[in-house]
PDB file of N, CA and C in Angstrom:
ATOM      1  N   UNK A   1       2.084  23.227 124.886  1.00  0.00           N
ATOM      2  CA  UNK A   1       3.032  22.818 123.889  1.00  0.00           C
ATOM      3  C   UNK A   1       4.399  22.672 124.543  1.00  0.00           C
ATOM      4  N   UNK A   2       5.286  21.737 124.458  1.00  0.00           N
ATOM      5  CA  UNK A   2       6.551  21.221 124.890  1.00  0.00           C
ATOM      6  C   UNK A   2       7.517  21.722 124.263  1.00  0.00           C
ATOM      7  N   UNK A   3       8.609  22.126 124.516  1.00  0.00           N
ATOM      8  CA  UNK A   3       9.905  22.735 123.550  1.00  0.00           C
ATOM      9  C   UNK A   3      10.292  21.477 123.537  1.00  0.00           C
ATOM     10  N   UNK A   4      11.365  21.236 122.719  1.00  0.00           N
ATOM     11  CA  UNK A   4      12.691  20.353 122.980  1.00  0.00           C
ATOM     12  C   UNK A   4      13.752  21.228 123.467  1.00  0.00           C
ATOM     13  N   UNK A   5      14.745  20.841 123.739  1.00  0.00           N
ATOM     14  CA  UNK A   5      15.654  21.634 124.061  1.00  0.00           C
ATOM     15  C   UNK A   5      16.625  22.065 123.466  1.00  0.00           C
ATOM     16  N   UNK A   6      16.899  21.333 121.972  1.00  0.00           N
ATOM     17  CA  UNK A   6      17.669  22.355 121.222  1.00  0.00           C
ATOM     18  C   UNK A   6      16.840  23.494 121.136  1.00  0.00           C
ATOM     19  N   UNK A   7      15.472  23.964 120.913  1.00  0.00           N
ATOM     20  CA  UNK A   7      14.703  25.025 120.577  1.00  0.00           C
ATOM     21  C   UNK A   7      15.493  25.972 121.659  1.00  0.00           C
ATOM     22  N   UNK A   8      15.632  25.601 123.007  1.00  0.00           N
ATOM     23  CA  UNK A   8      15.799  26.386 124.344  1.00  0.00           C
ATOM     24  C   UNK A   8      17.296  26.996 124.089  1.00  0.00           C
ATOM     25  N   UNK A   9      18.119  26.465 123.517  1.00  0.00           N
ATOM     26  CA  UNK A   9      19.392  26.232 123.358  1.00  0.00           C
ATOM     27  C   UNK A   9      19.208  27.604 122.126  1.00  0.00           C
ATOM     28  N   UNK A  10      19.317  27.217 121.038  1.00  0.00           N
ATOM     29  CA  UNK A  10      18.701  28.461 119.940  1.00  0.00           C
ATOM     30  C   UNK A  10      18.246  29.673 120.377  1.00  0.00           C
ATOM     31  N   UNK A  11      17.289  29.621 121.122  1.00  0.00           N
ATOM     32  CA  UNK A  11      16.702  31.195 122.083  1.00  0.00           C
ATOM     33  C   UNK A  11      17.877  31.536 122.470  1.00  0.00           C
ATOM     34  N   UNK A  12      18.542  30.753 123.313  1.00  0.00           N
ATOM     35  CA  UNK A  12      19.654  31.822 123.820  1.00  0.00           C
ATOM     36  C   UNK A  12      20.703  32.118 123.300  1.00  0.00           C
ATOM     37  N   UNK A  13      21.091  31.468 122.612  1.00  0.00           N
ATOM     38  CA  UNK A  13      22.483  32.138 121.499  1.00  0.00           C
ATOM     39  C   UNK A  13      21.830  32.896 120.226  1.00  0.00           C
ATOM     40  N   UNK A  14      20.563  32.899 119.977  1.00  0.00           N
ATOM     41  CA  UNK A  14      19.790  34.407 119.434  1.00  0.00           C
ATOM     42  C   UNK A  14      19.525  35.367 119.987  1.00  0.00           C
ATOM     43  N   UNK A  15      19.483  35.440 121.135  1.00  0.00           N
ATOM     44  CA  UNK A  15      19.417  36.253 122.583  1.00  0.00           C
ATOM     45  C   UNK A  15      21.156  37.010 122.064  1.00  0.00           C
ATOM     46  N   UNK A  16      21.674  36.214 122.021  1.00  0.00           N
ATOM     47  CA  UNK A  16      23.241  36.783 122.577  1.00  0.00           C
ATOM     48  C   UNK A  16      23.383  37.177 121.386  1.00  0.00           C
ATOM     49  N   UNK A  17      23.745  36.695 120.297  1.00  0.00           N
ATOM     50  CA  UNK A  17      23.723  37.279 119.077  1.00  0.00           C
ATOM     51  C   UNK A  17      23.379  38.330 118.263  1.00  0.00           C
ATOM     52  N   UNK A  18      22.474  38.611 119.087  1.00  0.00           N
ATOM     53  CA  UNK A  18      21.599  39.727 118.616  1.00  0.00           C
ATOM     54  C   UNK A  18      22.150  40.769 119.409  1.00  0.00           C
ATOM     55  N   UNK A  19      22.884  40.606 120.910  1.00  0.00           N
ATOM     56  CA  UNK A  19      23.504  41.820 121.645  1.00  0.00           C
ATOM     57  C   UNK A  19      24.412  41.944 121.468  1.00  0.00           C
ATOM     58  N   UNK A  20      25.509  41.455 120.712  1.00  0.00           N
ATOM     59  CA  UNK A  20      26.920  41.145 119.725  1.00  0.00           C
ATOM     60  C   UNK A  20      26.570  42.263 118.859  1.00  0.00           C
ATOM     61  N   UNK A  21      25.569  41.656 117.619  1.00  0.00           N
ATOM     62  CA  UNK A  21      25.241  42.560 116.651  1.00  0.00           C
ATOM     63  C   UNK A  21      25.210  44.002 117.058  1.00  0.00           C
ATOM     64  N   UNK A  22      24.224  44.125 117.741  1.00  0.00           N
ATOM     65  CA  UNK A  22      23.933  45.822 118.104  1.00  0.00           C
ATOM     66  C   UNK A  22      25.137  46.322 118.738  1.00  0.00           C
ATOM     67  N   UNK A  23      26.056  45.893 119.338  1.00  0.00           N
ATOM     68  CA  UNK A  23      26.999  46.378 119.849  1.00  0.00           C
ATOM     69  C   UNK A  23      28.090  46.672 118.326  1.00  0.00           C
ATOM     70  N   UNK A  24      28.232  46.029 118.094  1.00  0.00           N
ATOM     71  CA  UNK A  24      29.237  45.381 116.607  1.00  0.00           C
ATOM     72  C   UNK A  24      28.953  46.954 115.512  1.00  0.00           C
ATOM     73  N   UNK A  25      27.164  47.274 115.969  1.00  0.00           N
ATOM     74  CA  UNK A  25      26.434  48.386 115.228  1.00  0.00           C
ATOM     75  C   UNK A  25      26.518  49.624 115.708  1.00  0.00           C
ATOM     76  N   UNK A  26      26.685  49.301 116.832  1.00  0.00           N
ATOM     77  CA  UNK A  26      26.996  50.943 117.831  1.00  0.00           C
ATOM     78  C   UNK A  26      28.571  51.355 117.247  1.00  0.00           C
ATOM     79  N   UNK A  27      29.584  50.281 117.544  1.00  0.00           N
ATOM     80  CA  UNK A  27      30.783  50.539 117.409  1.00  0.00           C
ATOM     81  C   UNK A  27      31.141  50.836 116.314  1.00  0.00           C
ATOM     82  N   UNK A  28      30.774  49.850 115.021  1.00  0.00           N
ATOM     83  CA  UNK A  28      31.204  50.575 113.615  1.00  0.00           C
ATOM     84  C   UNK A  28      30.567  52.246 113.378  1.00  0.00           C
ATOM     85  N   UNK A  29      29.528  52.514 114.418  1.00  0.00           N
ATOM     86  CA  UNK A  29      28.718  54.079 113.888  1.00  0.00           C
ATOM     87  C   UNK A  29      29.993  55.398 114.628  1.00  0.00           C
ATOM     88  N   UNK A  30      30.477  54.643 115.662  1.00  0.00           N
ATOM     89  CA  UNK A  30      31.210  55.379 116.390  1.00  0.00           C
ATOM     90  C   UNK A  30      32.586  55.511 115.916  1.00  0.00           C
ATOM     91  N   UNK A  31      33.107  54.716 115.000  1.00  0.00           N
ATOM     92  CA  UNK A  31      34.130  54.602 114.727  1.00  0.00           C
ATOM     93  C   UNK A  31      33.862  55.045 113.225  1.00  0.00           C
ATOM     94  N   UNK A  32      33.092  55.287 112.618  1.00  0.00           N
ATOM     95  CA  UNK A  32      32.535  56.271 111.575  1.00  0.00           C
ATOM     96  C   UNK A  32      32.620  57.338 111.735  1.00  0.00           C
ATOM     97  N   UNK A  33      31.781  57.769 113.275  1.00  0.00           N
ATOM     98  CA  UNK A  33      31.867  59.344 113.151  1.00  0.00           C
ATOM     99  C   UNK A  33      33.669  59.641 113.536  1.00  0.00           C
ATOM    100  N   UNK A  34      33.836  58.778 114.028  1.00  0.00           N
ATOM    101  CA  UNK A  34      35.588  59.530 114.402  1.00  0.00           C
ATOM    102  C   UNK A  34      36.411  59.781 112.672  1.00  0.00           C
ATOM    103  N   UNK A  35      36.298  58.486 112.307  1.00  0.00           N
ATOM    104  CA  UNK A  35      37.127  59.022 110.687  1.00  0.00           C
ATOM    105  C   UNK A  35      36.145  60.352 109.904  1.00  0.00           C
ATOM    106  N   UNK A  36      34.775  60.082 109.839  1.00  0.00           N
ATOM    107  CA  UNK A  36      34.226  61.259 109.430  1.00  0.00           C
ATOM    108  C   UNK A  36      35.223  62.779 109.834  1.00  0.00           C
ATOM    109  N   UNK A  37      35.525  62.967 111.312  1.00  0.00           N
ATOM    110  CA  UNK A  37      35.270  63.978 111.223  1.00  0.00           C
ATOM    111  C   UNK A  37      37.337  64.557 111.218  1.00  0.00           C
ATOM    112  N   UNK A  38      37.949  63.625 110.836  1.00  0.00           N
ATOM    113  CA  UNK A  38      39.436  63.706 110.102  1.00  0.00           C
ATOM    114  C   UNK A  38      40.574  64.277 111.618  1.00  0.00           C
ATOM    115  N   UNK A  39      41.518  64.695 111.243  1.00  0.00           N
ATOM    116  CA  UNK A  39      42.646  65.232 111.758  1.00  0.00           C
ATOM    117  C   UNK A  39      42.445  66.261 112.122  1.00  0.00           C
ATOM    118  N   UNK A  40      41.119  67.224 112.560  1.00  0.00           N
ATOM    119  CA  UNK A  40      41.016  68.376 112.841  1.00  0.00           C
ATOM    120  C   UNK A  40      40.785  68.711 114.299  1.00  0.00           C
ATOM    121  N   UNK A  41      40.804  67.730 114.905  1.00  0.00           N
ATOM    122  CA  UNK A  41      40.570  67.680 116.670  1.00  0.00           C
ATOM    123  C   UNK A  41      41.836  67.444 117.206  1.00  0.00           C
ATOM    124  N   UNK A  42      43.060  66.369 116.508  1.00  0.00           N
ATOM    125  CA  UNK A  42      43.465  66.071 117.366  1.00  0.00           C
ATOM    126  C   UNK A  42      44.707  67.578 117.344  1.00  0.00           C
ATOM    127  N   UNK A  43      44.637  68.193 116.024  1.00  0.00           N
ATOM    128  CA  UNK A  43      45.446  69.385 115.937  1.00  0.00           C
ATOM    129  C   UNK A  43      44.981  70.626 116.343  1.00  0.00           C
ATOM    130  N   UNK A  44      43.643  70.705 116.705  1.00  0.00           N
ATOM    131  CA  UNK A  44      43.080  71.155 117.373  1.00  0.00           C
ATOM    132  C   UNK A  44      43.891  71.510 118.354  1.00  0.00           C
ATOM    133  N   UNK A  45      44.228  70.482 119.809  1.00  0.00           N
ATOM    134  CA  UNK A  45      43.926  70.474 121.198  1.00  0.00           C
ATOM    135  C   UNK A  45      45.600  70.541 121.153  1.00  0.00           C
ATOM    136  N   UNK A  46      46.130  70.036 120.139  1.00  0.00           N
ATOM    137  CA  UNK A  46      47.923  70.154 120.164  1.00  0.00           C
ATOM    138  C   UNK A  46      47.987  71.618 119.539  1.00  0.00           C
ATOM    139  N   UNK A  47      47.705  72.330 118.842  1.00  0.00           N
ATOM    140  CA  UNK A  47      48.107  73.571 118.387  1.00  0.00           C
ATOM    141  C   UNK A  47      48.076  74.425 119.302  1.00  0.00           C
ATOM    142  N   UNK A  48      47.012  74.722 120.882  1.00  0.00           N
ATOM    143  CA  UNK A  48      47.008  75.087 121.777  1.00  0.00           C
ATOM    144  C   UNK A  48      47.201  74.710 123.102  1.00  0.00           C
ATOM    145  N   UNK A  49      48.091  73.481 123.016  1.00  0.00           N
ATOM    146  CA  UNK A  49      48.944  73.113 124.146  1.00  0.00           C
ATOM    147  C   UNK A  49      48.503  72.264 125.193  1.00  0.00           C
ATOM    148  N   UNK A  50      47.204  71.974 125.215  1.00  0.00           N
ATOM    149  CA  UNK A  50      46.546  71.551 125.776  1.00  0.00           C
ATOM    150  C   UNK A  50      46.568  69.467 125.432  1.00  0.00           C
ATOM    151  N   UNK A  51      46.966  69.118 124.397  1.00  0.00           N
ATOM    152  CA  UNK A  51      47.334  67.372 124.001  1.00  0.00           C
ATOM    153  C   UNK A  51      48.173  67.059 125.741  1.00  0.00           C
ATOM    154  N   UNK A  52      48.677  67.849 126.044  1.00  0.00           N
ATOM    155  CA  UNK A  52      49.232  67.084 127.703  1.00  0.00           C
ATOM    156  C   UNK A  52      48.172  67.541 129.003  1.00  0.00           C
ATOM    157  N   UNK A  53      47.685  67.793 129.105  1.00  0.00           N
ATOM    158  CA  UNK A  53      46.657  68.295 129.845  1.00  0.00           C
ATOM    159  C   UNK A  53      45.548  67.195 129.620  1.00  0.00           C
ATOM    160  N   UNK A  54      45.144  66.532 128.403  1.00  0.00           N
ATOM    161  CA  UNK A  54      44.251  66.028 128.149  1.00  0.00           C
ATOM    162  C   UNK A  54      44.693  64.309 128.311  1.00  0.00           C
ATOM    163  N   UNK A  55      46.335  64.478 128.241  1.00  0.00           N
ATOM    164  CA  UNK A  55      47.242  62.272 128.034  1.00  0.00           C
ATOM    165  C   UNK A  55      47.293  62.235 129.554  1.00  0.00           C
ATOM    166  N   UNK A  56      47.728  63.929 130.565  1.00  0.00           N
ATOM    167  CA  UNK A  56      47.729  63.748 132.030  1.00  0.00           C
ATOM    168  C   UNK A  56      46.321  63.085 132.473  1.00  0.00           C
ATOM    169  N   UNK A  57      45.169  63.944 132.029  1.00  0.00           N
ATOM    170  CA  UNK A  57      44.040  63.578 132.920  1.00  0.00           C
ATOM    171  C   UNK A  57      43.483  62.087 132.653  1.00  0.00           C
ATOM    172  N   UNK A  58      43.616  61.138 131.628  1.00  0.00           N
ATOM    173  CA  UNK A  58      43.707  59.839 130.640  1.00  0.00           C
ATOM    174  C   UNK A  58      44.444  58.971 131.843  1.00  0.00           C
ATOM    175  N   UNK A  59      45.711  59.291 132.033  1.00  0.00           N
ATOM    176  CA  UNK A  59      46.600  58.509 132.843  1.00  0.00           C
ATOM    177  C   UNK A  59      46.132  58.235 134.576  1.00  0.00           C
ATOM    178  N   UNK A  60      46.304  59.899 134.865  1.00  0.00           N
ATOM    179  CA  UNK A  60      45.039  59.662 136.221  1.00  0.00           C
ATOM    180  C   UNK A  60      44.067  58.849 136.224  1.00  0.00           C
ATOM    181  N   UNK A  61      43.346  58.855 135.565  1.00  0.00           N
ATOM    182  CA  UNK A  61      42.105  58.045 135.655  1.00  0.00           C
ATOM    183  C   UNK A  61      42.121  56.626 135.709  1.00  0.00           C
ATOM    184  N   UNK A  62      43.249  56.232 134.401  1.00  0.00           N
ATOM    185  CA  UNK A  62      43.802  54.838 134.466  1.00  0.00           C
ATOM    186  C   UNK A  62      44.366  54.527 136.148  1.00  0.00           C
ATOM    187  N   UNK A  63      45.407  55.483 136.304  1.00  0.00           N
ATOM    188  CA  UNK A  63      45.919  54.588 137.654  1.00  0.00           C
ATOM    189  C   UNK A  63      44.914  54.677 138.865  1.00  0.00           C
ATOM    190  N   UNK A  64      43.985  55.376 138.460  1.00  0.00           N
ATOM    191  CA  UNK A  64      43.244  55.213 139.987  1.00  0.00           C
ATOM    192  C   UNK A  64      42.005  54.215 139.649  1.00  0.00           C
ATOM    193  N   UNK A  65      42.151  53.785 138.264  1.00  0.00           N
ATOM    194  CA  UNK A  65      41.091  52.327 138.428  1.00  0.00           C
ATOM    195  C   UNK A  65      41.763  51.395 138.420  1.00  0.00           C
ATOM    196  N   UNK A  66      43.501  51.482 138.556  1.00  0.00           N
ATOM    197  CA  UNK A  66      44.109  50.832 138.188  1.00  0.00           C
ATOM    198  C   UNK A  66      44.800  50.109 139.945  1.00  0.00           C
ATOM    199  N   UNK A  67      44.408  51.260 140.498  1.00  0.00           N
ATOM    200  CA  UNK A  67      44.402  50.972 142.072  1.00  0.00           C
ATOM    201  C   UNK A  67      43.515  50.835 142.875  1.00  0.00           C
ATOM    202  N   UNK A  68      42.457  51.046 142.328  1.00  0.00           N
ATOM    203  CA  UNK A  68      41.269  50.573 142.447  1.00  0.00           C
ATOM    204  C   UNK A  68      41.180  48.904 142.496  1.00  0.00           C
ATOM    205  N   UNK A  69      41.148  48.277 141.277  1.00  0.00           N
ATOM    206  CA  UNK A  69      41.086  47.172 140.600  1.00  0.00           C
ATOM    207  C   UNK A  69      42.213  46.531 141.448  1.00  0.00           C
ATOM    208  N   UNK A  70      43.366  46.443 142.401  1.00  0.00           N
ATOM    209  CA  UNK A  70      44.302  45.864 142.870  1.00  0.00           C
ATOM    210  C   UNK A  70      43.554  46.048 144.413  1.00  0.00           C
ATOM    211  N   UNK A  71      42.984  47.312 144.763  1.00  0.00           N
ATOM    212  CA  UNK A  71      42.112  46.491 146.267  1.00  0.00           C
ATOM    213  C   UNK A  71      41.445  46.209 146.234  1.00  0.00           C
ATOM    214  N   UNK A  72      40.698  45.912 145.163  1.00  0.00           N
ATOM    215  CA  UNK A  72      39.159  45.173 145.424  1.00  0.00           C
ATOM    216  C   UNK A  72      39.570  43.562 145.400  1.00  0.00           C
ATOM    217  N   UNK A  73      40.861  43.710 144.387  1.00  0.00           N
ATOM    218  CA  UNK A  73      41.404  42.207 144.652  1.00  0.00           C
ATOM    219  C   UNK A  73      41.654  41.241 145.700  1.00  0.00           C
ATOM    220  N   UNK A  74      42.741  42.615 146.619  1.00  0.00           N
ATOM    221  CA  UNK A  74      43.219  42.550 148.022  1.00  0.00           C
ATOM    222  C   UNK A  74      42.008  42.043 149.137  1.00  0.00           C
ATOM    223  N   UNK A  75      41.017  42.263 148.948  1.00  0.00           N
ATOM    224  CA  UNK A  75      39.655  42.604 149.777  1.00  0.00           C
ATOM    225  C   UNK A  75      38.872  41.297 149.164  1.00  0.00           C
ATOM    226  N   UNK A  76      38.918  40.618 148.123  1.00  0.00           N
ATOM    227  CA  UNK A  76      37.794  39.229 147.756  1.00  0.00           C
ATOM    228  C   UNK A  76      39.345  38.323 148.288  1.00  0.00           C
ATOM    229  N   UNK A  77      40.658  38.183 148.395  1.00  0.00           N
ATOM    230  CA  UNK A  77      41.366  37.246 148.901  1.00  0.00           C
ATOM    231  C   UNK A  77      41.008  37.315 149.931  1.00  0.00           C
ATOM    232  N   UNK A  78      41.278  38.076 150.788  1.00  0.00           N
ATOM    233  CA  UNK A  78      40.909  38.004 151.999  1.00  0.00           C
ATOM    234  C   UNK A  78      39.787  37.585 152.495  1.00  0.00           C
ATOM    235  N   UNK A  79      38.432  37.876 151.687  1.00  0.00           N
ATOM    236  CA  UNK A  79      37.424  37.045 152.523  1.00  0.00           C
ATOM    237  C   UNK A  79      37.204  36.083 151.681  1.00  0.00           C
ATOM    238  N   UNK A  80      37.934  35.450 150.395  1.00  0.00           N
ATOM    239  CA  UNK A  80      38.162  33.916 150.306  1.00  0.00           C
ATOM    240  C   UNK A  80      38.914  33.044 151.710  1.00  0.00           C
ATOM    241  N   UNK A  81      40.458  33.445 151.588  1.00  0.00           N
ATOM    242  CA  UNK A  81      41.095  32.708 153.058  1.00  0.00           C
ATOM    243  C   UNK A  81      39.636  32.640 153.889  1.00  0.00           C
ATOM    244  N   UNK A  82      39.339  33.526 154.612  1.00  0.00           N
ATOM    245  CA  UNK A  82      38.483  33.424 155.653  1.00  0.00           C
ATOM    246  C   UNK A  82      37.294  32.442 155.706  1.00  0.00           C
ATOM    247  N   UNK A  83      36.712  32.424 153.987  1.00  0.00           N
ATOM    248  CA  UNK A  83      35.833  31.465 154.025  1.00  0.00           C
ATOM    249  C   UNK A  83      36.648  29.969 154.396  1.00  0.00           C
ATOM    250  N   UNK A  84      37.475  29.876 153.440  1.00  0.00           N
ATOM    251  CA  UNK A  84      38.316  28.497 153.279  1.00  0.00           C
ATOM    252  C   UNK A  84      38.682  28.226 154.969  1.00  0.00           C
ATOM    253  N   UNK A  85      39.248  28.993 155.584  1.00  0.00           N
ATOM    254  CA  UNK A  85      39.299  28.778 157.083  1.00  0.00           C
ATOM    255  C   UNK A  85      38.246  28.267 158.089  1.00  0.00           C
ATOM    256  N   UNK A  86      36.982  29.017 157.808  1.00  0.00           N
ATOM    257  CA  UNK A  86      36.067  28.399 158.510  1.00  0.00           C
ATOM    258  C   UNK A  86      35.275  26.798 157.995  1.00  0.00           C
TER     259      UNK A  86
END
């Protein structure tokens, strides 16, 4: 049996659609349980001093993917030029 190719075309943006959805489904469940469970965490971790301990270790992490992400840059220019050179 022969497809046409809109059929082929359809498979794959039902393909994708469908990994949109479930994601779309993960995220609204996750963002459920956070309002579920109210203002009691974040006064939690601030009533015992600890809210800077927790924005420090957040920030670390950012700048070191954040320097990360600037040599890996440094490192594909460079062996672009090199290709383009040869």
């Amino acid at each position: 049996m022969k497809l046409d190719k809109s059929f082929h075309i359809y498979g794959l943006f039902q393909r994708t659609m469908r990994i949109k959805g479930l994601t779309l489904l993960f995220t609204l469940m996750i963002v459920q349980t956070a309002i579920g469970q109210g203002e009691t965490a974040p006064d939690f971790i601030r009533s015992i001093g600890k809210i800077y301990v927790v924005a420090g270790v957040c920030l670390i992490i950012l700048l070191v993917l954040f320097g990360y992400m600037i040599q890996l840059d440094r490192k594909i220019s460079k062996i672009e030029k090199r290709q383009k050179n040869e």
